[in-house]
Protein backbone atom coordinates (compact mmCIF):
# COMPACT_ATOMS: atom_id res chain seq x y z
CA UNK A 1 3.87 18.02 -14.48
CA UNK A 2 4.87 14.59 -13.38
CA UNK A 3 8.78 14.02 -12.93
CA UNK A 4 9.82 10.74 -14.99
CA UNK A 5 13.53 9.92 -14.40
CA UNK A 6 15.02 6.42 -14.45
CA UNK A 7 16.82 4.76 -11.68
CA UNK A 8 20.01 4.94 -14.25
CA UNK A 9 20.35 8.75 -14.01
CA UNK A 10 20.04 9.54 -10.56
CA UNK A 11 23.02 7.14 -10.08
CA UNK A 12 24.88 8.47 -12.68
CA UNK A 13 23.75 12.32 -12.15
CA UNK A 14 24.69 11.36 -7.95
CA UNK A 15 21.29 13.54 -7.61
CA UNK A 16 19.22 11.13 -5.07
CA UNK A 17 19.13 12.35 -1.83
CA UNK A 18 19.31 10.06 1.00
CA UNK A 19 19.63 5.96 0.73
CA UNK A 20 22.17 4.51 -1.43
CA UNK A 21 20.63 3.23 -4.44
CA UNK A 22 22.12 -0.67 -5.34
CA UNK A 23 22.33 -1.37 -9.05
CA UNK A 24 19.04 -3.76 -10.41
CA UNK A 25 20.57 -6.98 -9.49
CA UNK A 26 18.82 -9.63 -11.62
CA UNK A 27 16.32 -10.98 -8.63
CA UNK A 28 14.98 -9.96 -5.05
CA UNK A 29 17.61 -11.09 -2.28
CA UNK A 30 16.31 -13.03 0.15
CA UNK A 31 16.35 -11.25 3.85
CA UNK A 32 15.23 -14.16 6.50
CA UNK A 33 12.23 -12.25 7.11
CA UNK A 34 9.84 -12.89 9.86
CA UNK A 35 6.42 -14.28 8.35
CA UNK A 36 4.41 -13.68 10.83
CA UNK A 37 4.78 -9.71 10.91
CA UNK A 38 4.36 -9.02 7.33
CA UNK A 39 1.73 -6.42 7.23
CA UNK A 40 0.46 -3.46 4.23
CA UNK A 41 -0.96 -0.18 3.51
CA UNK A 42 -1.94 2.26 0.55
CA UNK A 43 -3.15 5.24 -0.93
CA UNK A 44 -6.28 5.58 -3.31
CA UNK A 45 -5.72 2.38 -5.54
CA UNK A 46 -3.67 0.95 -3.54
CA UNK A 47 -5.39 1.20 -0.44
CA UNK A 48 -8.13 -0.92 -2.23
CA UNK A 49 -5.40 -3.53 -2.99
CA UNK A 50 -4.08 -3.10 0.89
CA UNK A 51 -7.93 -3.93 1.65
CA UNK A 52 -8.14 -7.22 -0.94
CA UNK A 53 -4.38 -8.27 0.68
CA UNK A 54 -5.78 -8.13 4.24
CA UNK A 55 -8.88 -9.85 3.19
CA UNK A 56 -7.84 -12.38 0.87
CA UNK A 57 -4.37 -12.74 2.85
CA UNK A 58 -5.99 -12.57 6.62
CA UNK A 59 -3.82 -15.56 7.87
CA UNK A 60 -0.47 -14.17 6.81
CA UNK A 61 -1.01 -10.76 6.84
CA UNK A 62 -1.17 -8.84 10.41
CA UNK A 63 -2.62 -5.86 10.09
CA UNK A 64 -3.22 -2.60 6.64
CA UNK A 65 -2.88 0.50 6.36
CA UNK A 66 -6.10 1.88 4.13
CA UNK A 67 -5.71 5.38 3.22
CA UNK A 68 -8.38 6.68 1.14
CA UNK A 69 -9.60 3.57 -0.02
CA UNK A 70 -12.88 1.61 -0.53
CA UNK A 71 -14.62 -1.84 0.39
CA UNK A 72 -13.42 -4.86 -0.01
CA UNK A 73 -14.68 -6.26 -3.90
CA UNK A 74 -16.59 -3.02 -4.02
CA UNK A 75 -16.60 -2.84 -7.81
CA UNK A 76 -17.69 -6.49 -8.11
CA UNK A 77 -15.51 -7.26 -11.42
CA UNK A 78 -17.01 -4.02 -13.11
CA UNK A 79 -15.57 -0.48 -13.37
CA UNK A 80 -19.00 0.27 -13.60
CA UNK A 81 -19.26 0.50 -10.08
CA UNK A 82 -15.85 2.33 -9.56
CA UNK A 83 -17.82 5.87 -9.53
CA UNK A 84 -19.82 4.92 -6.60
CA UNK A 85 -16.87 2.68 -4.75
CA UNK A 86 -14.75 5.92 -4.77
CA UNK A 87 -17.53 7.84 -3.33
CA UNK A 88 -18.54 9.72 -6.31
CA UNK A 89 -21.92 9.45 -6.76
CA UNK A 90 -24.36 11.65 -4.59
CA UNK A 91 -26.94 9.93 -2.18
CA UNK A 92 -25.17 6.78 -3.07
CA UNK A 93 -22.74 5.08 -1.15
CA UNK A 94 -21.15 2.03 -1.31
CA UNK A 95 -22.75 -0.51 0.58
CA UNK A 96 -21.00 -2.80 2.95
CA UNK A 97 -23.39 -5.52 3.10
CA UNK A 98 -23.09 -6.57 0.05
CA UNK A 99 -19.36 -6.94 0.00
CA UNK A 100 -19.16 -8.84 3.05
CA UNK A 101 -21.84 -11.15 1.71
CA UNK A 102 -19.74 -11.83 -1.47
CA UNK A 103 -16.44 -12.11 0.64
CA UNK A 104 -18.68 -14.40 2.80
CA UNK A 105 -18.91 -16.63 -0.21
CA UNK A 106 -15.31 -16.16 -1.39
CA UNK A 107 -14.33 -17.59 1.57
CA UNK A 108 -17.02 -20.93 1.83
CA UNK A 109 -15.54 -21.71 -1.59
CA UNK A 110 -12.05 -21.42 -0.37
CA UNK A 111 -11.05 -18.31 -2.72
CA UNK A 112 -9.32 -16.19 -0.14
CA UNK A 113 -8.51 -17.23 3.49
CA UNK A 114 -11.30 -17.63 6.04
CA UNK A 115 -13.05 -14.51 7.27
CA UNK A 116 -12.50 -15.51 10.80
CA UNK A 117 -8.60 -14.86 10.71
CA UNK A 118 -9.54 -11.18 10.07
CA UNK A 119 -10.50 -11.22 13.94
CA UNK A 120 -7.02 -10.01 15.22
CA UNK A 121 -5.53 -7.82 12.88
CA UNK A 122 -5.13 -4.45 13.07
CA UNK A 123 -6.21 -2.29 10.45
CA UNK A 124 -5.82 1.94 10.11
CA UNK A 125 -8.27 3.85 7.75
CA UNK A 126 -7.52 7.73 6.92
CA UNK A 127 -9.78 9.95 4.77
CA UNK A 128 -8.96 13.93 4.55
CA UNK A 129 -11.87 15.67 4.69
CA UNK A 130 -11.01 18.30 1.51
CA UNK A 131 -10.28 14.50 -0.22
CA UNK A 132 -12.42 14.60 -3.75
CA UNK A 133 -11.02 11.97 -5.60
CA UNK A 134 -11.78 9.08 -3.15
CA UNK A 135 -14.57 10.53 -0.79
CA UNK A 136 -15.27 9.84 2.32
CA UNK A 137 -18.62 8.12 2.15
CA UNK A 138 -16.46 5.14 0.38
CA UNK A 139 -14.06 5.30 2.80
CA UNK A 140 -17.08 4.67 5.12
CA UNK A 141 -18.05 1.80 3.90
CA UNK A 142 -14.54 0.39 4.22
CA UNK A 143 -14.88 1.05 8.04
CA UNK A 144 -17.87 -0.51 7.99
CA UNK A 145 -16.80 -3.75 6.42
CA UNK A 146 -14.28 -4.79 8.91
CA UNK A 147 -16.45 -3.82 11.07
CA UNK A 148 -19.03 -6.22 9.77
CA UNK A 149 -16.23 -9.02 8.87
CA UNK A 150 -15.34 -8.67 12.94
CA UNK A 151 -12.49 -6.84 13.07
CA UNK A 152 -12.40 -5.78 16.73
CA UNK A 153 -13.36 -1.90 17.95
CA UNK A 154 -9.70 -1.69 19.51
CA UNK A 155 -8.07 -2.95 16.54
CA UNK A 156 -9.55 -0.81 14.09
CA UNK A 157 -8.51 3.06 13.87
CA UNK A 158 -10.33 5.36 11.70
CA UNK A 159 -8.80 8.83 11.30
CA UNK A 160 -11.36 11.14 9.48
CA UNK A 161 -10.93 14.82 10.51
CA UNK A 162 -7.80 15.90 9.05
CA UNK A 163 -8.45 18.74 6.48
CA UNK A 164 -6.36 17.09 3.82
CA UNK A 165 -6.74 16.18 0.26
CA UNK A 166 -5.76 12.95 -1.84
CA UNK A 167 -2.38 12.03 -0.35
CA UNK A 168 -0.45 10.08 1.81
CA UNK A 169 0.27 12.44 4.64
CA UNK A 170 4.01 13.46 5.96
CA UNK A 171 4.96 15.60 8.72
CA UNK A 172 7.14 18.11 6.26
CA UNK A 173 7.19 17.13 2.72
CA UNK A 174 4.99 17.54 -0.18
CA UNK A 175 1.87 19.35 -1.39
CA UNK A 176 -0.02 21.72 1.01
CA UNK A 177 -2.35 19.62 3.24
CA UNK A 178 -5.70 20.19 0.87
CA UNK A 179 -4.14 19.51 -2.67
CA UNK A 180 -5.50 16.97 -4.73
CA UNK A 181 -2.73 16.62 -7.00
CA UNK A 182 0.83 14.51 -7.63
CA UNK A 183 2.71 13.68 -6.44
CA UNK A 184 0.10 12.52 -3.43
CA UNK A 185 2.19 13.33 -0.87
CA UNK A 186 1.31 15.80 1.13
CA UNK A 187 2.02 17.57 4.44
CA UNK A 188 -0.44 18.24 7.26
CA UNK A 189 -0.15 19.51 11.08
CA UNK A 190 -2.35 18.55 14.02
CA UNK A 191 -2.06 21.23 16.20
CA UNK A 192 1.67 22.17 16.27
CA UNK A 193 3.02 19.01 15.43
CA UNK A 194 3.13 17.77 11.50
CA UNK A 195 1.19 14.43 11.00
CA UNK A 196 3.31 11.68 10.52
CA UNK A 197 0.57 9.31 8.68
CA UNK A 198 3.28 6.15 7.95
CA UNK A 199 4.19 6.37 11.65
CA UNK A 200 0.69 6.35 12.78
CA UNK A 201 -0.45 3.76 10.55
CA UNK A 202 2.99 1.33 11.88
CA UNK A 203 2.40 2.01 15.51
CA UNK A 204 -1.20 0.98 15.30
CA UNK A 205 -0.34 -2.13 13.44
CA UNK A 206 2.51 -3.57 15.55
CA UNK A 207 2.43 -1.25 18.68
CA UNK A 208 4.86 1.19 20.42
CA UNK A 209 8.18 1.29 17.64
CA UNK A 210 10.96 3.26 18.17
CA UNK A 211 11.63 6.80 17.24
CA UNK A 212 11.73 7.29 13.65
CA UNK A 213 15.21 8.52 12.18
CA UNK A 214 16.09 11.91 10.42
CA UNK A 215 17.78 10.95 7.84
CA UNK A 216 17.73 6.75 6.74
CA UNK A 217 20.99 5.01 5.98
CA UNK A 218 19.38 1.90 4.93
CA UNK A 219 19.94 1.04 0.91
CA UNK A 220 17.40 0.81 -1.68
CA UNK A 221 17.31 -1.96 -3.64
CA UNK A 222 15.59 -1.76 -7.26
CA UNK A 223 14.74 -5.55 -8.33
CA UNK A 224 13.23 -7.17 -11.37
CA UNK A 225 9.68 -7.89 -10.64
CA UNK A 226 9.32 -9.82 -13.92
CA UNK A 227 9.68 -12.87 -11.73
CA UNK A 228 6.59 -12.43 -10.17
CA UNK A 229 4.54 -10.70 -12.79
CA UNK A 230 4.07 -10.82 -16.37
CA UNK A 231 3.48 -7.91 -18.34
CA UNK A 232 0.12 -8.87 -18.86
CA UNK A 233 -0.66 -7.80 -15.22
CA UNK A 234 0.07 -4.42 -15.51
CA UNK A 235 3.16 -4.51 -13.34
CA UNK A 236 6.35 -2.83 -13.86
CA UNK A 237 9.60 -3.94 -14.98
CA UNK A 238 11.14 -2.54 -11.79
CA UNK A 239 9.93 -2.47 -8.32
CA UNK A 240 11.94 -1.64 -4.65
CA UNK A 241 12.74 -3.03 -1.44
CA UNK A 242 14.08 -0.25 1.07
CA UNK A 243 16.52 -2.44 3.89
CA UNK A 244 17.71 -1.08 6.97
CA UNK A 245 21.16 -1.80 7.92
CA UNK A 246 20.03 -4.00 10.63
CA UNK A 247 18.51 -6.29 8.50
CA UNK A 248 20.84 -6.97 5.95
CA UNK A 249 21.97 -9.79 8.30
CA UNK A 250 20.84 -12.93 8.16
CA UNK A 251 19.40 -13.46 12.17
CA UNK A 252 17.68 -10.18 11.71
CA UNK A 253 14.39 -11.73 11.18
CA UNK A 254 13.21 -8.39 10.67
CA UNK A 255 9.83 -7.64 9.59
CA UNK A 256 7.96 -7.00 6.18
CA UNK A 257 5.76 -3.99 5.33
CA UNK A 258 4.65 -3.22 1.93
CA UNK A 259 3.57 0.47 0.98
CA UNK A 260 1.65 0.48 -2.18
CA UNK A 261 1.48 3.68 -4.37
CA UNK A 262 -1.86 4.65 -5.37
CA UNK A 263 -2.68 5.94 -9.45
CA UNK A 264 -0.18 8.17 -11.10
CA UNK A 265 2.26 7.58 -8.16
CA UNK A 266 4.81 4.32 -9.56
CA UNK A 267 8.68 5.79 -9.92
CA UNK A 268 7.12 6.30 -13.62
CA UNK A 269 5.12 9.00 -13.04
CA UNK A 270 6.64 10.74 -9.78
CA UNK A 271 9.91 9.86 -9.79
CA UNK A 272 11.74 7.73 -6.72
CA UNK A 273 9.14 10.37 -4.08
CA UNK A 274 7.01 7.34 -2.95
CA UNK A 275 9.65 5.51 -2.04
CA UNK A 276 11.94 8.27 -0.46
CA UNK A 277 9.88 10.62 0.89
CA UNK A 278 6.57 9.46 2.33
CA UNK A 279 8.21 8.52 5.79
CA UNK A 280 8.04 4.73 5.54
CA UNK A 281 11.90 4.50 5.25
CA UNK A 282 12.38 6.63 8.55
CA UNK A 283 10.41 4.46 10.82
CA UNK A 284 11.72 1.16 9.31
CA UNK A 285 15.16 2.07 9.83
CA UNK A 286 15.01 2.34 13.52
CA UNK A 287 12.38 -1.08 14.13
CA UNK A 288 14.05 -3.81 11.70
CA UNK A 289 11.13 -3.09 9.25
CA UNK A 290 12.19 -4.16 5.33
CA UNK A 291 9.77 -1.94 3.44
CA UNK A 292 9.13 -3.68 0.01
CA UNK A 293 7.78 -0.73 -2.79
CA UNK A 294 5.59 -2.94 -5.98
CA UNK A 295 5.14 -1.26 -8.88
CA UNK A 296 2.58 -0.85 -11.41
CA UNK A 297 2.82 1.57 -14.59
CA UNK A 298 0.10 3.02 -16.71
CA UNK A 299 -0.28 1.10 -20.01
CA UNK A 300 -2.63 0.21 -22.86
CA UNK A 301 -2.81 -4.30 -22.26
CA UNK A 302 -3.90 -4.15 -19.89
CA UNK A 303 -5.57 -0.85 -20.61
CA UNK A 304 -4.78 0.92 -17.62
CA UNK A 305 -3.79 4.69 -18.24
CA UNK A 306 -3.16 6.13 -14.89
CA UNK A 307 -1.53 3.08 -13.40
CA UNK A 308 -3.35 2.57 -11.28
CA UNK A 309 -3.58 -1.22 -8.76
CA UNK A 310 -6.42 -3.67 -9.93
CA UNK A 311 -9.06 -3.41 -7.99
CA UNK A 312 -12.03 -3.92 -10.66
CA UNK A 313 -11.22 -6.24 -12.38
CA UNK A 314 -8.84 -5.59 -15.35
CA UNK A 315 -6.54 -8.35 -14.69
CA UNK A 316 -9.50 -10.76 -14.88
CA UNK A 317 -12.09 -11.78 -12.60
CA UNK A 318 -10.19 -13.63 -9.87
CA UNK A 319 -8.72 -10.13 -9.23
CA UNK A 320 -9.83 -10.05 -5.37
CA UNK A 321 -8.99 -13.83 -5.03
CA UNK A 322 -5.56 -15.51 -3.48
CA UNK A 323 -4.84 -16.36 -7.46
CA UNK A 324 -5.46 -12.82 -8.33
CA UNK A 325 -2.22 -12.28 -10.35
CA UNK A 326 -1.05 -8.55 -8.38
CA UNK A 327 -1.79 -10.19 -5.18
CA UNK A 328 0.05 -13.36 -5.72
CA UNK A 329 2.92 -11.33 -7.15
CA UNK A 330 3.49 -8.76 -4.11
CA UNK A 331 2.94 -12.17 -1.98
CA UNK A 332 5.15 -13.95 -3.75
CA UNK A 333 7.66 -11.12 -3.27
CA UNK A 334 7.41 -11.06 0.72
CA UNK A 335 7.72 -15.17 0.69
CA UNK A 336 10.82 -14.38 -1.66
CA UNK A 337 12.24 -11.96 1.34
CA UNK A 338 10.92 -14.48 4.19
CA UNK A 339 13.89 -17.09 2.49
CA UNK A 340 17.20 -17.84 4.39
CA UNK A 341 19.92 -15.56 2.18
């Protein structure tokens, strides 16, 4: 059963462990953010909007995080298609080609940002093996497309032996490491050691960080992302920004990472867990990283029942474009935190 509670009664109950929790103040504060290290990753649905970011986005955005998630415009504007971009239909993969022929032509007509910035960036792709919501043959063909888009051998990780299930994957917390099942967090050991999945996905994006901390004592902001999205687009009232104490100063410059939930997963359906608990907050607050948490909730306009990211097309068909309106939202958000306070 999913866990619903607002932001309003864990701060009144005193029940959220961890980070303070601010009160919504009426717009995103500005941080002084470095724009050159802004960088993304997801789980299921929104690992396919971490892959349309870093595609669309590849001047800006420095390296993504793809975990459990398909090819870049793999659904071509159809959720016909989203059976066989998640892997789920036998003897029939996604095939690459085709999406790097139509981000080919995306880019000639100046849609998203020339394929040729995609040469340097960094980019981590995870599928469990006991994963059978988004299986692995998709998650292929996502390895395949950078690979065809020239993303570079040593800048590309692909992690695809882990026995784990549908989840972003934490040393300790969560689900055993096979479950298919909310919240999507879920903990998994190599060896003797747990697998710290938001670690690994941050080291191989910006290199060696620091150790991550126990316990974070950065705050977590709750903002209204009306500014930046409608409700037409799906996106909640609410979204959150997790800041270190080291970059609540001005000269921090620090840098910008946002961690995208996947279906079922928004603060509506699992509670304040994907921003708490999946281990994104313990690496930022030891390597200046603000870690900024969009939100989308299940609804009926746009009809959209699991909440899941847009990556078909329900927003309209310049979904996968810069002027798709969840990309230009969650961009528009880490421009917002790239302002002088």
């Amino acid at each position: 059963m999913y866990t619903t509670r607002s932001l309003a009664s864990f701060v009144l109950a005193g029940v959220l462990s961890g980070p303070v929790v601010a009160a919504p103040p009426d717009s995103l504060p500005a941080y002084g953010a470095d724009p050159q290290q802004t960088s993304v990753s997801g789980l299921s649905s929104g690992a396919f909007m971490a892959v349309q970011l870093q595609v669309a986005y590849s001047r800006s955005i420095i390296g993504a995080g793809v975990v459990a998630g398909g090819p870049y415009y793999c659904a071509a504007n159809s959720m016909t298609f989203a059976g066989i971009c998640m892997g789920q239909v036998p003897f029939f993969p996604p095939n690459p080609a085709l999406m790097v022929s139509a981000a080919k032509s995306f880019a000639s007509s100046r849609l998203i940002d020339p394929l040729s910035g995609l040469g340097g960036r960094r980019v981590y792709v995870f599928s469990g093996t006991d994963d059978t919501v988004v299986r692995q043959p998709a998650v292929d063909a996502t390895v395949s497309f950078f690979q065809q888009v020239g993303i570079k051998d040593d800048n590309l990780k692909y992690v695809n032996e882990l026995p784990a299930g549908h989840a972003v994957i934490t040393p300790s917390f969560g689900n055993d490491c096979s479950a298919n099942a909310t919240p999507y967090i879920s903990r998994c050991h190599v060896g003797d050691a747990g697998y710290d999945q938001a670690g690994a996905l941050l080291q191989h994006i910006y290199g060696t960080l620091r150790p991550r901390v126990d316990t974070p004592t950065g705050q977590i902001v709750s903002f209204n992302q009306r500014a930046y999205a409608p409700a037409a687009t799906g996106m909640a009232d609410t979204a959150y920004l997790y800041v270190p104490q080291s970059c609540a100063a001005s000269d921090a410059h620090c840098k910008v990472h946002v961690a995208i939930h996947g279906c079922a997963q928004s603060s509506e359906s699992v509670g304040n867990q994907f921003y708490t608990d999946t281990g994104y907050n313990n690496w930022a607050d030891s390597n200046n990283i603000l870690v900024l948490y969009p939100q989308v909730n299940k609804s009926t306009v746009p009809f959209n029942p699991q909440g899941c990211w847009d990556w078909w097309g329900y927003t309209g068909g310049n979904y996968a474009y810069r002027s798709g309106a969840q990309m230009k939202a969650i961009v528009g958000m880490v421009n917002r935190l790239a302002k002088q306070p």
